[in-house]
Protein backbone atom coordinates (compact mmCIF):
# COMPACT_ATOMS: atom_id res chain seq x y z
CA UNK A 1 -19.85 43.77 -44.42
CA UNK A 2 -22.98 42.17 -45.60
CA UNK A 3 -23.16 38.02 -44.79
CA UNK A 4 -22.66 36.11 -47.86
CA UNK A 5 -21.87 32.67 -46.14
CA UNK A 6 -21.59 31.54 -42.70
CA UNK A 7 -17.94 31.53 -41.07
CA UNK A 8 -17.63 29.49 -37.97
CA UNK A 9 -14.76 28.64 -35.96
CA UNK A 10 -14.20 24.92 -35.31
CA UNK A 11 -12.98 23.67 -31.58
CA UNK A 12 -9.13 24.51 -32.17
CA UNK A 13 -10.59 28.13 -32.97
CA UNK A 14 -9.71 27.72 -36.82
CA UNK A 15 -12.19 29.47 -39.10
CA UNK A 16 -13.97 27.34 -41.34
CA UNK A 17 -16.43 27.23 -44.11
CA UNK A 18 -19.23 24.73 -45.01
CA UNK A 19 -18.49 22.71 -48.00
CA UNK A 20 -21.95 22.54 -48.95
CA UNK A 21 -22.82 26.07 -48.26
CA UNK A 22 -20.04 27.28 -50.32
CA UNK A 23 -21.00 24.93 -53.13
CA UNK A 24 -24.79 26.49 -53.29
CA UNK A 25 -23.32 29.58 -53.16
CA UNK A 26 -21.20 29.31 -55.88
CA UNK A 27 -24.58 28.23 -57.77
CA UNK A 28 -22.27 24.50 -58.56
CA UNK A 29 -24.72 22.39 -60.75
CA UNK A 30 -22.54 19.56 -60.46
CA UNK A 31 -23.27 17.27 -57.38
CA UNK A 32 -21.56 18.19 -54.34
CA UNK A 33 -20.01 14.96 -53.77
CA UNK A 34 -18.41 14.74 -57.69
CA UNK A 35 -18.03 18.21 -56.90
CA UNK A 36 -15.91 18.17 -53.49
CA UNK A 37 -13.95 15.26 -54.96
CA UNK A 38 -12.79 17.20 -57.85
CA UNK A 39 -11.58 19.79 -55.95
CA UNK A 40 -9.54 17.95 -53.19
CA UNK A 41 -7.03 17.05 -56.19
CA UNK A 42 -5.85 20.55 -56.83
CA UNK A 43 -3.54 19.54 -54.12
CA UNK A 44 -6.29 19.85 -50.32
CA UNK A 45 -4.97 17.42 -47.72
CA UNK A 46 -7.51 16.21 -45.54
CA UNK A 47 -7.23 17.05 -41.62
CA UNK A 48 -5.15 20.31 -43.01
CA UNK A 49 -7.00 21.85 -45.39
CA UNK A 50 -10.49 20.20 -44.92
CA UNK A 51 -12.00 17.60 -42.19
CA UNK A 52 -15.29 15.48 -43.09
CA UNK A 53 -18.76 16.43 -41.15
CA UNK A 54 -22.46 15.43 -41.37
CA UNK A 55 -25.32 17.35 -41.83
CA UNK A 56 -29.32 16.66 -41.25
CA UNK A 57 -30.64 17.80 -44.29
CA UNK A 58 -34.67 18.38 -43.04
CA UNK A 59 -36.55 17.83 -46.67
CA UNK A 60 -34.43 14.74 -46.91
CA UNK A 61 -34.60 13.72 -43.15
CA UNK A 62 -30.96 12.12 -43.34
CA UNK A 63 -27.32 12.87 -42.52
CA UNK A 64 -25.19 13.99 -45.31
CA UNK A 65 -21.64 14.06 -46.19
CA UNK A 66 -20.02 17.73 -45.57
CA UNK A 67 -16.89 19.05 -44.66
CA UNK A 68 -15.47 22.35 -42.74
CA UNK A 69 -13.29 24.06 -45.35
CA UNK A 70 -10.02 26.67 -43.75
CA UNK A 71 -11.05 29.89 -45.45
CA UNK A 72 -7.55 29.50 -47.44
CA UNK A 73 -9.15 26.78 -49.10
CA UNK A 74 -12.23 28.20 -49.42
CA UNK A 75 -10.62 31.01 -51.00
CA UNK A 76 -8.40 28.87 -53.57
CA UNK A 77 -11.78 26.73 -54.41
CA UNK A 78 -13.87 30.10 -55.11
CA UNK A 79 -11.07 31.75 -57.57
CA UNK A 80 -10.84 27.53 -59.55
CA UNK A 81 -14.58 28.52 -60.22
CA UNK A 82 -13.55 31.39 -62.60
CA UNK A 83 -17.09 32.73 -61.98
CA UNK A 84 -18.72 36.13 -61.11
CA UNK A 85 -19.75 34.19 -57.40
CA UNK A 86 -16.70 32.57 -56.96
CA UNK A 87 -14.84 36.19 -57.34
CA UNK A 88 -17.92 37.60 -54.65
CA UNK A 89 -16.59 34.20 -52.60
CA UNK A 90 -12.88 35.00 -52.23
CA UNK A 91 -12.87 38.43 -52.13
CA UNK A 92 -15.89 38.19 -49.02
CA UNK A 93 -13.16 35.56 -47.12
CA UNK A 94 -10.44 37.99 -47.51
CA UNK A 95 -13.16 40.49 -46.01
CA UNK A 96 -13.76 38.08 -43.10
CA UNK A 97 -9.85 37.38 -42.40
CA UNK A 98 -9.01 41.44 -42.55
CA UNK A 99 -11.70 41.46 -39.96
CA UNK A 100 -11.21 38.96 -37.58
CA UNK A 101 -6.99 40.80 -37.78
CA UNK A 102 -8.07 43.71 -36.93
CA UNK A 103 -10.21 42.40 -34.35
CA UNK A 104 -8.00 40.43 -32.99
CA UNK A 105 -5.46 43.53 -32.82
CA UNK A 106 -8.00 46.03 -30.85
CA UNK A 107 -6.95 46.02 -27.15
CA UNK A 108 -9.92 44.23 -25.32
CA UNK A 109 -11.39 46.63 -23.07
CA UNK A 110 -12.38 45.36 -19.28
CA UNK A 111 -16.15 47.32 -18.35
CA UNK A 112 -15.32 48.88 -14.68
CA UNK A 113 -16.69 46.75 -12.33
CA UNK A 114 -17.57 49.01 -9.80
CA UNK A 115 -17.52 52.60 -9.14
CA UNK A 116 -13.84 52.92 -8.15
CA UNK A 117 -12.69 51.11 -11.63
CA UNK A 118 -14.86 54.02 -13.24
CA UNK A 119 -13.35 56.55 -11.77
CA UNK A 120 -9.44 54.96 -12.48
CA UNK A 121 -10.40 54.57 -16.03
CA UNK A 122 -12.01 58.41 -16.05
CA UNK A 123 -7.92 59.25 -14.56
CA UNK A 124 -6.49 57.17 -17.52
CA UNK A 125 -8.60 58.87 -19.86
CA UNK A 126 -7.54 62.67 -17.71
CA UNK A 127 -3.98 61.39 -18.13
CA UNK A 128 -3.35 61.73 -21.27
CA UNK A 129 -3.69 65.12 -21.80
CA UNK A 130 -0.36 65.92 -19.68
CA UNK A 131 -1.89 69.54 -18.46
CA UNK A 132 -4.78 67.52 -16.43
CA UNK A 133 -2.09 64.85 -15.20
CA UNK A 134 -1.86 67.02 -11.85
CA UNK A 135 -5.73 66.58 -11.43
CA UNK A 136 -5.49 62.65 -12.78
CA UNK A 137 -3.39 61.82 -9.94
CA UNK A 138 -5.95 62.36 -7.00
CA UNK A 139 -8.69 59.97 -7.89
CA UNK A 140 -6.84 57.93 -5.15
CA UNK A 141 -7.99 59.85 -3.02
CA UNK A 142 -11.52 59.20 -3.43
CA UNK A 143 -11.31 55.78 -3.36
CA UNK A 144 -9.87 55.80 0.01
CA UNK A 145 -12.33 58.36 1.22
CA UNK A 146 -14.97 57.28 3.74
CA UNK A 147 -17.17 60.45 3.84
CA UNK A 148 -20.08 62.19 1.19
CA UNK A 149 -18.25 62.85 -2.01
CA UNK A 150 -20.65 63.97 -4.92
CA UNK A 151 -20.34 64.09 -8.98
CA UNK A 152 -19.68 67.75 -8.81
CA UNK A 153 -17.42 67.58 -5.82
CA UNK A 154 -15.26 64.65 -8.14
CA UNK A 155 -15.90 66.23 -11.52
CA UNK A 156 -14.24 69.75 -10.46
CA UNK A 157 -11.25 68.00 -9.20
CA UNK A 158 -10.70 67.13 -13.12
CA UNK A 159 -12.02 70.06 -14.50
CA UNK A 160 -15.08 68.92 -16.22
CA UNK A 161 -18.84 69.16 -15.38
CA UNK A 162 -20.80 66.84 -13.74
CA UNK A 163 -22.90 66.53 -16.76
CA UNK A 164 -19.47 65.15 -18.61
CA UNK A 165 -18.87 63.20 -15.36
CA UNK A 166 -21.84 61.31 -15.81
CA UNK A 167 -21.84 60.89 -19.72
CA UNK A 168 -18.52 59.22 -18.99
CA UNK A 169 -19.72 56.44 -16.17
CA UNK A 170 -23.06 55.85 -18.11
CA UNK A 171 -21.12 55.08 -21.08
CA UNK A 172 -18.88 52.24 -18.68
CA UNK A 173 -21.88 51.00 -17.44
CA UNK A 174 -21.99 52.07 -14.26
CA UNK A 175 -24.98 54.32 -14.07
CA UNK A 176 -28.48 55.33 -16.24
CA UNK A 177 -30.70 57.82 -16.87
CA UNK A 178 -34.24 57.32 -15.81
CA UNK A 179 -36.99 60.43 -16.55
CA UNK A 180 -34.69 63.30 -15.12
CA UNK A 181 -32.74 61.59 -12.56
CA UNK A 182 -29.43 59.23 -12.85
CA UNK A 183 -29.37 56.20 -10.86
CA UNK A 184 -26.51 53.98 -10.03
CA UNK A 185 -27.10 50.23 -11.03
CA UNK A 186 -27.96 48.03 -8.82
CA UNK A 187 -25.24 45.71 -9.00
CA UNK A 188 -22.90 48.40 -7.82
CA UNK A 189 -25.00 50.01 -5.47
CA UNK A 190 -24.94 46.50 -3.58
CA UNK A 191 -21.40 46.56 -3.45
CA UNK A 192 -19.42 48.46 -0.35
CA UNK A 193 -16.78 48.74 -2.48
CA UNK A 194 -15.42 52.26 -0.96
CA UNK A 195 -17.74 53.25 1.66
CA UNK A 196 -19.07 56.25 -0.09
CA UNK A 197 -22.49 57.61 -0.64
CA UNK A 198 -22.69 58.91 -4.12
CA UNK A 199 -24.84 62.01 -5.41
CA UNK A 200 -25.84 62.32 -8.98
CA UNK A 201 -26.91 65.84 -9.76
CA UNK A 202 -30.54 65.44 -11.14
CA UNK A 203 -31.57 66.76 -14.93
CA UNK A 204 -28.20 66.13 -16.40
């Protein structure tokens, strides 16, 4: 979705719009003060629908008057324009509220923060196909284990191949690729998080 005005969020989290930003946009020739004024009395409250804000306009080198607009506002102000940009307006807020919904409704994932969270979330992922759930159930037993355990040695336990072992914890994070070789990051290499040397089959 290409940018067509800035949409901040103000410090109850509300998503707001720049008075005067909207009214360049919209291409308004009338003065944005006249301009503001006349649209508050389609029926905006102030504090609900709109709260007043300055601005440092640089050529001028003073404040000016603004305001943070709710994008429901926004929206209502862009379709009173009965213009081609005020359509592009409203129908880009709608864009931005769909969005921020659907964002909102994605689970949030965690990123594993060590080498034992990577290999739980692997087992989640082994889980749920119910054939592997046999295999899914040992990772515990790695992370208790106190002797040399390598990718392969882990990887066969789930029926997959080292190289797919390693595609999977690079992708959480946990370890790159460097010429031929992976390497574990150093933040988790620090970490005696299970007591476990770990192996990384080179090339793959």
């Amino acid at each position: 979705m290409k940018k067509l005005i800035k949409v901040t969020k103000d410090d109850k989290g509300i998503s707001v719009v720049s008075g005067r930003e909207l009214h360049d946009f919209l291409e308004v020739t009338e003065r944005y003060s006249s301009w503001f004024l006349r649209m508050t009395k389609y029926g905006f409250e102030e504090s609900v629908d709109y709260v007043g804000c300055k601005v440092f306009n640089t050529l001028a080198k003073q404040e000016l008057q603004d305001h943070a607009l709710t994008l429901d506002m926004a929206k209502e102000i862009s379709m009173i324009q009965r213009t081609e940009k005020g359509k592009q307006a409203r129908q880009y807020f709608i864009d931005v509220e769909k969005a921020y919904k659907q964002q909102a409704e994605q689970p949030q994932y965690k990123l594993p923060q060590n080498y034992s969270e990577a290999l739980i979330e692997l087992a989640k992922e082994v889980k749920k196909n119910e054939a592997l759930q046999p295999k899914a159930d040992k990772y515990d037993r790695y992370l208790s284990n106190k002797g040399l355990i390598t990718i392969t040695e882990i990887a066969k336990e789930y029926g997959m191949s080292g190289a797919k072992l390693n595609q999977f914890l690079h992708e959480k994070g946990v370890i790159y690729k460097r010429g031929s070789k992976w390497f574990i990051y150093q933040k988790y290499a620090n970490e005696r998080y299970v007591g476990y040397e770990i192996h990384l089959p080179e090339g793959r």
